[in-house]
Protein backbone atom coordinates (compact mmCIF):
# COMPACT_ATOMS: atom_id res chain seq x y z
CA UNK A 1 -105.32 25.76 21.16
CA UNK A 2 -101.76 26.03 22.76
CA UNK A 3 -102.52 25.08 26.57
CA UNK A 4 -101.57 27.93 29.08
CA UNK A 5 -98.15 27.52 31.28
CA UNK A 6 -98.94 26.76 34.96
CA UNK A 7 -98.11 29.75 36.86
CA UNK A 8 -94.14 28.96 38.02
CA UNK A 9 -92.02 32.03 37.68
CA UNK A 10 -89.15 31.50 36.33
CA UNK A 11 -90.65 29.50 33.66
CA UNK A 12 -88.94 25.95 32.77
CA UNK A 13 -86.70 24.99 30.14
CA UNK A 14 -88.81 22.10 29.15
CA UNK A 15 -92.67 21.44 30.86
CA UNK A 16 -95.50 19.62 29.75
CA UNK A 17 -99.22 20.37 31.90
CA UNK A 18 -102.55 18.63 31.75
CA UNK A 19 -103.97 15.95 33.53
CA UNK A 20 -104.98 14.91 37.06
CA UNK A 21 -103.55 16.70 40.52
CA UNK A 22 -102.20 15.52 43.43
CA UNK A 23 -104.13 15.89 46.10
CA UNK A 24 -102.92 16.00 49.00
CA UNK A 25 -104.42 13.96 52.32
CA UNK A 26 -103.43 13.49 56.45
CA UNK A 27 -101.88 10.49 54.81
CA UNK A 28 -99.05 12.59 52.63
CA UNK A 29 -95.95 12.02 53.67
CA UNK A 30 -92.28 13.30 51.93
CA UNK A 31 -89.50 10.96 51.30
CA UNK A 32 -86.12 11.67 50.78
CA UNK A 33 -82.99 10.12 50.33
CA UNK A 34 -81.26 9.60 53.18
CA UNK A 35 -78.86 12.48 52.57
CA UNK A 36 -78.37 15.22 54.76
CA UNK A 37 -79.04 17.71 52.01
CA UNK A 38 -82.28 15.63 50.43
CA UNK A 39 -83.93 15.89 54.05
CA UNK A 40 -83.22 19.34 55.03
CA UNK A 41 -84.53 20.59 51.68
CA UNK A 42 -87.45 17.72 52.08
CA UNK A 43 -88.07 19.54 55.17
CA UNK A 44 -88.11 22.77 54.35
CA UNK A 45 -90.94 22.16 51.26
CA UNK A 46 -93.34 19.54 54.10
CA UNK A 47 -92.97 22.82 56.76
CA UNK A 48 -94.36 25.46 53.45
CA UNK A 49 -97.29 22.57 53.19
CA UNK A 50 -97.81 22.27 56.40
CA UNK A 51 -98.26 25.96 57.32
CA UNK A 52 -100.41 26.07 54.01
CA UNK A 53 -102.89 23.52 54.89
CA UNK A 54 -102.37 22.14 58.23
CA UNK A 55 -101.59 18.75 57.28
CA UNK A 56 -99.28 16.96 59.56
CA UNK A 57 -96.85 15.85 56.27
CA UNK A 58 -94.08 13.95 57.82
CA UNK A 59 -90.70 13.71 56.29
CA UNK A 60 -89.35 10.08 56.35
CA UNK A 61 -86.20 9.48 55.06
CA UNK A 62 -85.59 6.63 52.82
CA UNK A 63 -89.45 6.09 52.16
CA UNK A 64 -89.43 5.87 48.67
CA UNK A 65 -93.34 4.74 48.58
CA UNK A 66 -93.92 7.96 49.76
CA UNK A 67 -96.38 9.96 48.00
CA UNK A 68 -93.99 13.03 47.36
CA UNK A 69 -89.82 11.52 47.05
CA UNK A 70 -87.19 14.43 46.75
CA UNK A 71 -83.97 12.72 45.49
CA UNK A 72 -80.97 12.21 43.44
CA UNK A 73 -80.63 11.69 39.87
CA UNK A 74 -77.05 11.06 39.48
CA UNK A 75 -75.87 11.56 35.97
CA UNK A 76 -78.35 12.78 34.53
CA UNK A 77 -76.87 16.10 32.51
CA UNK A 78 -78.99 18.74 35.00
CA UNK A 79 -75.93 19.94 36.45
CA UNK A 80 -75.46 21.37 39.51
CA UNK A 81 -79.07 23.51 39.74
CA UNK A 82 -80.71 21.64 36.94
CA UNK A 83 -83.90 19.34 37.87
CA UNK A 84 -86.62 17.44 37.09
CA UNK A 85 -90.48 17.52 38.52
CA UNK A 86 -92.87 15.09 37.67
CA UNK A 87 -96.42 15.38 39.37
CA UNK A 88 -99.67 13.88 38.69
CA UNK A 89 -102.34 11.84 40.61
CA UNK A 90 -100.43 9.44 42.02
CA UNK A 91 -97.80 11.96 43.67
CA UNK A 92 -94.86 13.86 42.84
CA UNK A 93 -91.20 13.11 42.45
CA UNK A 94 -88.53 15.95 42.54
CA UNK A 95 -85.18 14.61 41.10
CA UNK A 96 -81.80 16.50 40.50
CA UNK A 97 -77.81 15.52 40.88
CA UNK A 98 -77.33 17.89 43.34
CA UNK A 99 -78.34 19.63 46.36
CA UNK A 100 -79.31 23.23 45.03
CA UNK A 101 -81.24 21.56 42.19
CA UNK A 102 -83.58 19.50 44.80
CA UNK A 103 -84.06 23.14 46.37
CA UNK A 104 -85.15 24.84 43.03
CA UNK A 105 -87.02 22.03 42.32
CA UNK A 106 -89.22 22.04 45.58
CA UNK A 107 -89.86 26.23 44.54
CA UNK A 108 -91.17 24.86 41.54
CA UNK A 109 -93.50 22.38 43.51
CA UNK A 110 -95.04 24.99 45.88
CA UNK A 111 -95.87 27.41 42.96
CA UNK A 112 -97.74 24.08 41.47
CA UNK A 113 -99.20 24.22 44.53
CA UNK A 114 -103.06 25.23 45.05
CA UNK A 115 -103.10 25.60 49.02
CA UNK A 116 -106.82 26.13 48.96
CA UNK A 117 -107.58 22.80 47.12
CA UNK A 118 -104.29 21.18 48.56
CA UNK A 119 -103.65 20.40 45.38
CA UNK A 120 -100.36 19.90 43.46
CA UNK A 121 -101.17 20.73 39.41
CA UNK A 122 -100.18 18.06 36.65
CA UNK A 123 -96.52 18.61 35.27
CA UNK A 124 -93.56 17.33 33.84
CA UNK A 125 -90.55 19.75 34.08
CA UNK A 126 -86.94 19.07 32.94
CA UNK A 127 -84.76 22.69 33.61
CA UNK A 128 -82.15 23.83 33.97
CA UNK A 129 -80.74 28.12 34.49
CA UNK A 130 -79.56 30.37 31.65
CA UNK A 131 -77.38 31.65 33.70
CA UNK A 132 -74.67 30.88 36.89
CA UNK A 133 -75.25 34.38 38.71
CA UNK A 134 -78.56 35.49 39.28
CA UNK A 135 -78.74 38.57 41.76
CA UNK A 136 -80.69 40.41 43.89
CA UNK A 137 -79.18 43.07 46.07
CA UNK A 138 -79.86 45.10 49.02
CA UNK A 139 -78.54 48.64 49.85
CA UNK A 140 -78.58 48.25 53.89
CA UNK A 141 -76.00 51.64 54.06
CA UNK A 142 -78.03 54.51 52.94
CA UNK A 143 -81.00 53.19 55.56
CA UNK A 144 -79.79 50.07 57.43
CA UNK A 145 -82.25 46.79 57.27
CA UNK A 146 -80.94 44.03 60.12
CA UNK A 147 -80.72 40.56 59.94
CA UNK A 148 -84.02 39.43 60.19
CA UNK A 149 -85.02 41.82 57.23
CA UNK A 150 -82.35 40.29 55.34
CA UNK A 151 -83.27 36.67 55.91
CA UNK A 152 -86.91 38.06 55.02
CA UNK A 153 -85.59 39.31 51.79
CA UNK A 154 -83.22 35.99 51.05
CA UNK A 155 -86.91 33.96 51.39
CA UNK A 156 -88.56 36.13 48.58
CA UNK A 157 -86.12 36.50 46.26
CA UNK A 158 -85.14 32.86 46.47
CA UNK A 159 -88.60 31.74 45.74
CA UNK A 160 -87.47 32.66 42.50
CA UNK A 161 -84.63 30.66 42.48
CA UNK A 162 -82.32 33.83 43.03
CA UNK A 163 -79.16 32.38 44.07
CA UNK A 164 -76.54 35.55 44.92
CA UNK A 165 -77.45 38.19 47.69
CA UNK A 166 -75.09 40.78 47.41
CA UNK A 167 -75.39 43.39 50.18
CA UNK A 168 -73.88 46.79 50.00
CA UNK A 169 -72.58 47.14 53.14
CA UNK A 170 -71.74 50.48 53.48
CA UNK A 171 -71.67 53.88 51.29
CA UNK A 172 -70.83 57.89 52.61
CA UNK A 173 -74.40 57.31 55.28
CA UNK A 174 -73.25 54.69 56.59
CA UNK A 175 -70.97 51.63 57.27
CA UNK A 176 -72.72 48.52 58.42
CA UNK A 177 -70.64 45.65 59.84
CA UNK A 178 -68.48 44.99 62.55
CA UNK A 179 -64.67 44.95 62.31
CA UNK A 180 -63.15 44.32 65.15
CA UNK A 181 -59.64 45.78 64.22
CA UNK A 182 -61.71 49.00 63.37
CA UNK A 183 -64.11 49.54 66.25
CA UNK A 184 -65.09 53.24 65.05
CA UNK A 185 -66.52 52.51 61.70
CA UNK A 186 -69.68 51.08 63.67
CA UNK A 187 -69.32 53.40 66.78
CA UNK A 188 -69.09 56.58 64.49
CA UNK A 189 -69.76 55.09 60.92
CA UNK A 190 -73.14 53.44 61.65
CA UNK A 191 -74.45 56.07 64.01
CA UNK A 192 -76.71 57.46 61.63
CA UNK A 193 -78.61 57.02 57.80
CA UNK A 194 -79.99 58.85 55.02
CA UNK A 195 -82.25 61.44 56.65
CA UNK A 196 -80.93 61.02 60.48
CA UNK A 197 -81.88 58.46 62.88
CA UNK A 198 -80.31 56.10 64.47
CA UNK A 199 -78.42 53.94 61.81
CA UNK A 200 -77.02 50.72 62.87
CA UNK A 201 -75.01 47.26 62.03
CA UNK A 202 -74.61 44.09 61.63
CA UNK A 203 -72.70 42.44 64.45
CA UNK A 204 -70.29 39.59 62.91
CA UNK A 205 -72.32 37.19 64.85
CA UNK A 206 -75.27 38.48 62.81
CA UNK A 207 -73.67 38.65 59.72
CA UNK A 208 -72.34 34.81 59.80
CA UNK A 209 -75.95 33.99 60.78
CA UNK A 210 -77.59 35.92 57.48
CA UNK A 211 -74.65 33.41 55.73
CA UNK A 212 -75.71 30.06 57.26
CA UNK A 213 -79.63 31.26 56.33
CA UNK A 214 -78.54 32.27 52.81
CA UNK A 215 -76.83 28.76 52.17
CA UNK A 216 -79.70 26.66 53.60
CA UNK A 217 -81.70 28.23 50.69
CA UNK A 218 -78.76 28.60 47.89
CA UNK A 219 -77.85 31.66 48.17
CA UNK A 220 -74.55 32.67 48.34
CA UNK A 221 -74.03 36.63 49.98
CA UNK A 222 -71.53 38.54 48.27
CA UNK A 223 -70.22 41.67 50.85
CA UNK A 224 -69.57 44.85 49.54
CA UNK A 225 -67.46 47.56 51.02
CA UNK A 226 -67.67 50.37 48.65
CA UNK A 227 -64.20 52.34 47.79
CA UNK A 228 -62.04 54.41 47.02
CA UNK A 229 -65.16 56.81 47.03
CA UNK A 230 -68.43 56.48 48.60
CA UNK A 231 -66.65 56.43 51.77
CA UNK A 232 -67.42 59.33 54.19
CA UNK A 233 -68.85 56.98 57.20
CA UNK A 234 -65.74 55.38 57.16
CA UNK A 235 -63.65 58.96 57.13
CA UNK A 236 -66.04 60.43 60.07
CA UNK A 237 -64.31 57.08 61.62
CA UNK A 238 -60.95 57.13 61.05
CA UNK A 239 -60.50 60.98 58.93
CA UNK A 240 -56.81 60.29 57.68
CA UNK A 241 -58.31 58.07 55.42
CA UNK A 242 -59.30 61.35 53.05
CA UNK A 243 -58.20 62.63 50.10
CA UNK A 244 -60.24 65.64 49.95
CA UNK A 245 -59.72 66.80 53.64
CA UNK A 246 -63.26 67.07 53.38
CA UNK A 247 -65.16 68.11 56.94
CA UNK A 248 -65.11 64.46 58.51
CA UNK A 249 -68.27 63.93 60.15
CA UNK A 250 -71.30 61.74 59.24
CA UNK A 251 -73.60 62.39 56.18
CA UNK A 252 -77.19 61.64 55.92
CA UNK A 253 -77.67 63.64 52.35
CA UNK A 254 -78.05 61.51 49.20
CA UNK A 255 -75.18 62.99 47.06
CA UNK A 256 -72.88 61.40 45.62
CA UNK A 257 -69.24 61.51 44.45
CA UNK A 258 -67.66 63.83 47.41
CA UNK A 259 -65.41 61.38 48.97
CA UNK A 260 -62.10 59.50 48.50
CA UNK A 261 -59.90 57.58 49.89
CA UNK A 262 -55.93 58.63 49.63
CA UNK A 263 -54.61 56.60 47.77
CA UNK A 264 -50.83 55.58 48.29
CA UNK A 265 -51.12 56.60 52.04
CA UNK A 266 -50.11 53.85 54.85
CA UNK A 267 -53.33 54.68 56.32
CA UNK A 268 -55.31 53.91 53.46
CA UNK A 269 -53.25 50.66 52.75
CA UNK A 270 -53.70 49.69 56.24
CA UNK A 271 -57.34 49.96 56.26
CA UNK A 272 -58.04 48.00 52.99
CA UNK A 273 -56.05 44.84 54.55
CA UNK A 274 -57.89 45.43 57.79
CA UNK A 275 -61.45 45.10 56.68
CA UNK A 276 -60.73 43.21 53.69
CA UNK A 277 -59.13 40.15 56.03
CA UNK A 278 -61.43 40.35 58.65
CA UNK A 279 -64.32 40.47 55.53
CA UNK A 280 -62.70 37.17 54.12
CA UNK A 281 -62.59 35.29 56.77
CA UNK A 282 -66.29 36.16 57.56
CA UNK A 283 -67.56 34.82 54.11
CA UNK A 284 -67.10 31.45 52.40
CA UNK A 285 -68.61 32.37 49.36
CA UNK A 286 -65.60 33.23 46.35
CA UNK A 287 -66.42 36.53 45.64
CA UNK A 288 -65.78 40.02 47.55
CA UNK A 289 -67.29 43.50 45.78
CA UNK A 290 -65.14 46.08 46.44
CA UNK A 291 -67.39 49.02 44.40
CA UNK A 292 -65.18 51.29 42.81
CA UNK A 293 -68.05 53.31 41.06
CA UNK A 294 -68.92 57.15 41.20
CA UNK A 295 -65.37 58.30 42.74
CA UNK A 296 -65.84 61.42 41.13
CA UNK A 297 -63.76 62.86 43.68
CA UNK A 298 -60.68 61.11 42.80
CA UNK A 299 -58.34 61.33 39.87
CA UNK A 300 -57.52 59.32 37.22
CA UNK A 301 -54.32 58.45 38.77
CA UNK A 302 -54.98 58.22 42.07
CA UNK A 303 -58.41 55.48 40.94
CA UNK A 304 -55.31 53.72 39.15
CA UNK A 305 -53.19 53.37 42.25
CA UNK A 306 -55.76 52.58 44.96
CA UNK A 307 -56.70 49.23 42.71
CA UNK A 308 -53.18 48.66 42.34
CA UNK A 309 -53.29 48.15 45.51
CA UNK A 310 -56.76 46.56 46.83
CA UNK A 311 -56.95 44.11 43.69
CA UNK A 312 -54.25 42.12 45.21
CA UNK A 313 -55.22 42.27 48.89
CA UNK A 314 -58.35 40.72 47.40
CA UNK A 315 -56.95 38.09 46.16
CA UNK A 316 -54.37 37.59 48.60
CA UNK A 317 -57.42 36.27 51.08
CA UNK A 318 -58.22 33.93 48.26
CA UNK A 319 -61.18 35.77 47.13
CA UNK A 320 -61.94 36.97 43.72
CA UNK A 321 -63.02 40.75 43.18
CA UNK A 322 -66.57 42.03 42.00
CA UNK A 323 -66.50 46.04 40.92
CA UNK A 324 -68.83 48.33 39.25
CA UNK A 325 -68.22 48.90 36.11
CA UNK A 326 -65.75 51.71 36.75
CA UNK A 327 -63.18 48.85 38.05
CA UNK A 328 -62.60 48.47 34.75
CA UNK A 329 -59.99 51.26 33.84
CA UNK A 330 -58.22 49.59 36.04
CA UNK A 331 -55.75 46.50 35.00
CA UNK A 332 -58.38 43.50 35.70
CA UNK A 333 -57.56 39.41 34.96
CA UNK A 334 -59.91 37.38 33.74
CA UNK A 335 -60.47 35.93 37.49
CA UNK A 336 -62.56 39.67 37.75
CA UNK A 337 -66.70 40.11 37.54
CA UNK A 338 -67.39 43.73 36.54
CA UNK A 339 -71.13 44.18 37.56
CA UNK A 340 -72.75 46.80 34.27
CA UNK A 341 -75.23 49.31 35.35
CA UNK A 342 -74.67 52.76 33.77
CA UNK A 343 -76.06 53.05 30.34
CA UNK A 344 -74.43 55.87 29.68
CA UNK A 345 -70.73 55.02 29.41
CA UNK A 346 -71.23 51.10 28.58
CA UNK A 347 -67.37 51.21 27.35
CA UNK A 348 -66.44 50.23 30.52
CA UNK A 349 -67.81 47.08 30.38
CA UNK A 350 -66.89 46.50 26.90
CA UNK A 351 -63.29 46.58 28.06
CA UNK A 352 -63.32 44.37 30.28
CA UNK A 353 -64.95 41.85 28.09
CA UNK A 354 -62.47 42.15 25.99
CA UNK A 355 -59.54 41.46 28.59
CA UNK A 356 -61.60 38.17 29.65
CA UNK A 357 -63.61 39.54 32.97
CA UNK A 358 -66.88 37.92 33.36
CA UNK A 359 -70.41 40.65 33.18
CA UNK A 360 -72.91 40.71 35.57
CA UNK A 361 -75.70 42.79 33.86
CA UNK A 362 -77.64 45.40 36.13
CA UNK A 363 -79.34 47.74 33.38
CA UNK A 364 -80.31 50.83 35.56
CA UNK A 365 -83.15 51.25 33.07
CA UNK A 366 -84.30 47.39 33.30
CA UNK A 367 -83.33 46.34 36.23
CA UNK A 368 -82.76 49.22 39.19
CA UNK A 369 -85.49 48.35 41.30
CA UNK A 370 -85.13 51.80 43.03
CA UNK A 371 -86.22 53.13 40.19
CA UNK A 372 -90.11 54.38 40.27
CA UNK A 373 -92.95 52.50 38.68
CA UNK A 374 -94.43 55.72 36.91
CA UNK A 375 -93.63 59.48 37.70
CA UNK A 376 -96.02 59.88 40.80
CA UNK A 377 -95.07 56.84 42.15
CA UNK A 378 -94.06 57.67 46.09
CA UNK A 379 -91.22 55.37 46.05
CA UNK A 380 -87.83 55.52 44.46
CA UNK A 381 -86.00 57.57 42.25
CA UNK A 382 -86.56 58.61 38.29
CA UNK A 383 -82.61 59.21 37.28
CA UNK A 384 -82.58 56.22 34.85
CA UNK A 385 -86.67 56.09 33.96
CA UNK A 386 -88.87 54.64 35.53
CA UNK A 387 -89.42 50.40 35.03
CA UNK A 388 -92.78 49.05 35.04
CA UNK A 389 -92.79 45.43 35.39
CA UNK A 390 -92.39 45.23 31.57
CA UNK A 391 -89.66 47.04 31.47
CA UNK A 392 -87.80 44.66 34.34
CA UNK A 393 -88.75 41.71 32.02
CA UNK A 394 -88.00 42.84 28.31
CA UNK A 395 -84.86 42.70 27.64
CA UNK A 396 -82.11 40.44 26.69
CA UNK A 397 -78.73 40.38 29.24
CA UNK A 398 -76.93 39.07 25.50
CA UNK A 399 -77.72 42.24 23.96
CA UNK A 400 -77.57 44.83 26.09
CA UNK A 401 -74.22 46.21 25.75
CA UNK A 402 -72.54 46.47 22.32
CA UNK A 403 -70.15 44.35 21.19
CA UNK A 404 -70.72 41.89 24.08
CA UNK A 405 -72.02 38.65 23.62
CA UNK A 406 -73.53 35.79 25.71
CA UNK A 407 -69.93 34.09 26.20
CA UNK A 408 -69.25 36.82 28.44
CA UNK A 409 -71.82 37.17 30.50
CA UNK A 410 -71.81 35.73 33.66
CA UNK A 411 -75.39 36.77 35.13
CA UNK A 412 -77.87 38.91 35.78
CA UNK A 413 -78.52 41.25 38.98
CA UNK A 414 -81.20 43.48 40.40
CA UNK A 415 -80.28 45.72 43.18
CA UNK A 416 -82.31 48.16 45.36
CA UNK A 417 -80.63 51.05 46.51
CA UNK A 418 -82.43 52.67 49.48
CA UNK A 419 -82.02 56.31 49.74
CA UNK A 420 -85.98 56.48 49.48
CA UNK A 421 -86.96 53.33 50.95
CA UNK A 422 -87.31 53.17 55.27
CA UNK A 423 -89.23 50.24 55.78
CA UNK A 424 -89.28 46.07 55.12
CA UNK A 425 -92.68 46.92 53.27
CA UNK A 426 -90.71 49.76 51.14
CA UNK A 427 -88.69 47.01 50.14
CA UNK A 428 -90.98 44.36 49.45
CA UNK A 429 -93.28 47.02 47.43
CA UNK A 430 -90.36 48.09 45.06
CA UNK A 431 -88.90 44.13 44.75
CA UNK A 432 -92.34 42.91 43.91
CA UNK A 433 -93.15 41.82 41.12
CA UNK A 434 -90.10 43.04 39.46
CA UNK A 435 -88.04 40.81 41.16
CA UNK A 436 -89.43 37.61 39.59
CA UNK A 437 -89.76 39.25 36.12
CA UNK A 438 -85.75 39.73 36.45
CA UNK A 439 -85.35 36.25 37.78
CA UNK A 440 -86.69 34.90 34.83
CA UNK A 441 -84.31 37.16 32.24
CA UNK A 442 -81.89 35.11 34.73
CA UNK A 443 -82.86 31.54 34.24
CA UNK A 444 -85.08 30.85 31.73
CA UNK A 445 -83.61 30.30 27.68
CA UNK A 446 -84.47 33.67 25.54
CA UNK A 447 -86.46 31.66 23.19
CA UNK A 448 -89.22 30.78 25.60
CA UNK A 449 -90.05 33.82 27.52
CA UNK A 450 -92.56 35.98 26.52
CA UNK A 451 -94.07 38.49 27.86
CA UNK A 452 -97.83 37.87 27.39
CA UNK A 453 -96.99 34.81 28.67
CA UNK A 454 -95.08 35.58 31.93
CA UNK A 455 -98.25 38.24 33.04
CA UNK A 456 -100.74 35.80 32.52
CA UNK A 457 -98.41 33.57 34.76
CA UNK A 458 -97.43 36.14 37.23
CA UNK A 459 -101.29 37.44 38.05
CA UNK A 460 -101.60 34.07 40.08
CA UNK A 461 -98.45 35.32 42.61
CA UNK A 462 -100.07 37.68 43.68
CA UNK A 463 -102.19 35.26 46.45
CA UNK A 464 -99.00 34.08 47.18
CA UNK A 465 -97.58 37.44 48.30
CA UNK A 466 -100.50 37.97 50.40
CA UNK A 467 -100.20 34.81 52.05
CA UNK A 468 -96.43 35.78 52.47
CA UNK A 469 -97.48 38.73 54.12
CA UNK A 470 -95.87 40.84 51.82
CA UNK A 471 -96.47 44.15 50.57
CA UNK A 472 -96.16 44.49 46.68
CA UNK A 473 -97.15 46.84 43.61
CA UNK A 474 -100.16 46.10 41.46
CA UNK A 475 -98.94 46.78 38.06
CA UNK A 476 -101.62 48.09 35.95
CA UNK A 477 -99.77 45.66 33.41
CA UNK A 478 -101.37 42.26 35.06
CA UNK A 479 -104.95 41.24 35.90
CA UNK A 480 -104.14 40.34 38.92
CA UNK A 481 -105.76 37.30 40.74
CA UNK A 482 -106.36 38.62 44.22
């Protein structure tokens, strides 16, 4: 009889269970090299045990008799992320040639974990991602989420060794940051969100803060200031921006498609290098999203012109550009990621594969996580379907648009758009557990996932949500633990 996989989610490359735990005692202690990087992420795994159990668990650097070492394992082939686990009665030794991989490999520790035995289960793991980009993002425009919902989202999603937060910054309800050269996209532009209320933003303070969080953990945010449409906050800001002459006020409907830019215009041209600059200097991650998707209310020509000019202000502040798949009609180098989500006219990202632009998959129909579970579901939209937690996980990121292959695809990413959801329990609700099924599509090798395999893994997560605090969706497709 084959022996059942432990419950860690994404599941390993390569691991081996059976045998004796860990247990752990007031004597544990953690031991990393002497780093900076091996403590900090030594520290972060003893303060998860300690809050679990109570145990004191001291870090000591340098201690390599300590019962649980966290260090490097230079030249060893893991790459970057790549690591190794090895755990049995006599302790457990995390080992990777690089920071992020000591990090992914503590995540896979703590869901070996038993809190309530203080156990750590028997394992051997050697593993290593499928993939370099694997995303989770958060709509904070159509109803704004602060910082400390974002940092609460980076935690969950990079349990699952999620390492790209992109966050869609702002949209026709609302624009979200500061920019200090534009003070009227957050004193008009944020006053308000889907619905009415009060709106909000993130003050560049708060948004280097969510950065220095996010790269403690791994994650790297990718910004995204949505244009040439999905742009009325910023016209009810500053309305010579428009191409339709549209009423310039602010919107709190859920349409879409009713507002441009003008292309070509000084105004516009300024505007771009404004919030782009002040947007580059902000992040030190590579990549900027500029949208580009649903401009329905700009032509052909006009699309053509506005990324004539914002492609190059992008890269101009040494950044390189992420756009829905509509970016690609436009003239895109290879140095371009062209994120898929609309099943219905995939030939947009079959062009630019062809002219060398990296994919990052977002299936509406897989992956959309603002999609509903099932028809009466009180969350979420039904335009694509609605994805049960079998639908997040099925699927292949290789195959999924035609005449693609695996060479060019860069990732995979799951966003949430939030015209329906309000509150940090919204979120968690529609992110769990079809966040970790998508994580998995995003790390593990295609040959080893399975999905009667990942819900018999997954049913155990549920006691960790709870212990999380968080709020999440009992699929009818799992016997769940709790």
């Amino acid at each position: 009889m084959t022996t059942p996989n432990p419950p860690v989610v994404p599941l390993p490359a390569e691991i081996e269970s059976g045998g004796a735990p860990f247990v752990l005692d007031g004597s544990t202690a953690v031991g990393p090299d002497p780093d900076a990087e091996s403590v900090r992420v030594a520290e972060q795994l003893a303060a998860h045990v300690r809050a679990a159990t109570g145990l004191p668990v001291p870090v000591r650097p340098g201690d390599t008799g300590a019962a649980i070492t966290v260090g490097r394992a230079d030249g060893s082939g893991l790459g970057a992320e790549g690591y190794t686990v090895v755990s049995d009665a006599a302790g457990v030794a995390v080992r990777a040639d690089a920071p992020a991989g000591l990090f992914y490999g503590t995540q896979t520790v703590r869901q070996l974990f038993d809190p309530h035995e203080r156990a750590v289960a028997a394992a051997r793991v050697r593993d290593v991602p499928r993939f370099a980009w694997r995303g989770a993002m958060l709509d904070v425009a159509r109803h704004f989420f602060g910082a400390a919902d974002i940092e609460r989202f980076i935690d969950l999603v990079s349990f699952y060794k999620i390492n790209v937060v992109h966050l869609h910054l702002s949209d026709d309800q609302g624009w979200r940051l500061e920019v200090f050269r534009r003070p009227e996209l957050t004193r008009v532009g944020a006053s308000t969100q889907v619905g009415g209320g009060a709106g909000g933003y993130l003050s560049q303070e708060a948004y280097r803060e969510i950065v220095a969080y996010a790269a403690q953990r791994f994650v790297t945010i990718v910004p995204e200031i949505d244009m040439p449409g999905h742009t009325q906050a910023a016209i009810a800001a500053y309305p010579e921006l428009s191409a339709t002459r549209a009423e310039a006020t602010p919107y709190t409907g859920t349409d879409v498609g009713f507002s441009s830019l003008r292309a070509g215009s000084a105004a516009t041209t300024a505007f771009v290098e404004d919030v782009v600059a002040e947007l580059a200097a902000l992040t030190p991650g590579d990549y900027l999203h500029i949208g580009g998707d649903e401009a329905l209310s700009t032509t052909e020509d006009d699309y053509a012109a506005f990324m004539r000019a914002a492609l190059p202000v992008v890269a101009g502040h040494g950044k390189r550009v992420v756009g829905w798949q509509e970016i690609a009609r436009a003239d895109l180098g290879p140095e371009a990621l062209v994120q898929y989500w609309d099943h219905r006219v995939p030939q947009h990202a079959a062009r630019a594969a062809s002219a060398g632009a990296g994919l990052v998959v977002s299936p509406a129909t897989n992956v959309y996580l603002d999609m509903k579970y099932h028809p009466d579901f009180p969350l979420g939209q039904d335009w694509a379907g609605c994805v049960e937690l079998r639908d997040a996980y099925d699927w292949d990121p290789a195959t999924v648009v035609d005449g693609v292959d695996e060479t060019s695809v860069v990732g995979v990413e799951a966003p949430l758009w939030t015209e329906t959801i309000v509150t940090m329990p919204d979120v968690e609700t529609m992110l769990l557990p079809r966040m970790p099924a998508v994580a998995e599509v995003g790390w593990t090798p295609a040959a080893r996932r399975g999905w009667d395999d990942f819900r018999g893994r997954i049913r155990a997560h549920g006691r960790t949500w709870q212990a999380m605090g968080a709020t999440f969706h009992r699929s009818p497709q799992v016997d769940w633990d709790t």
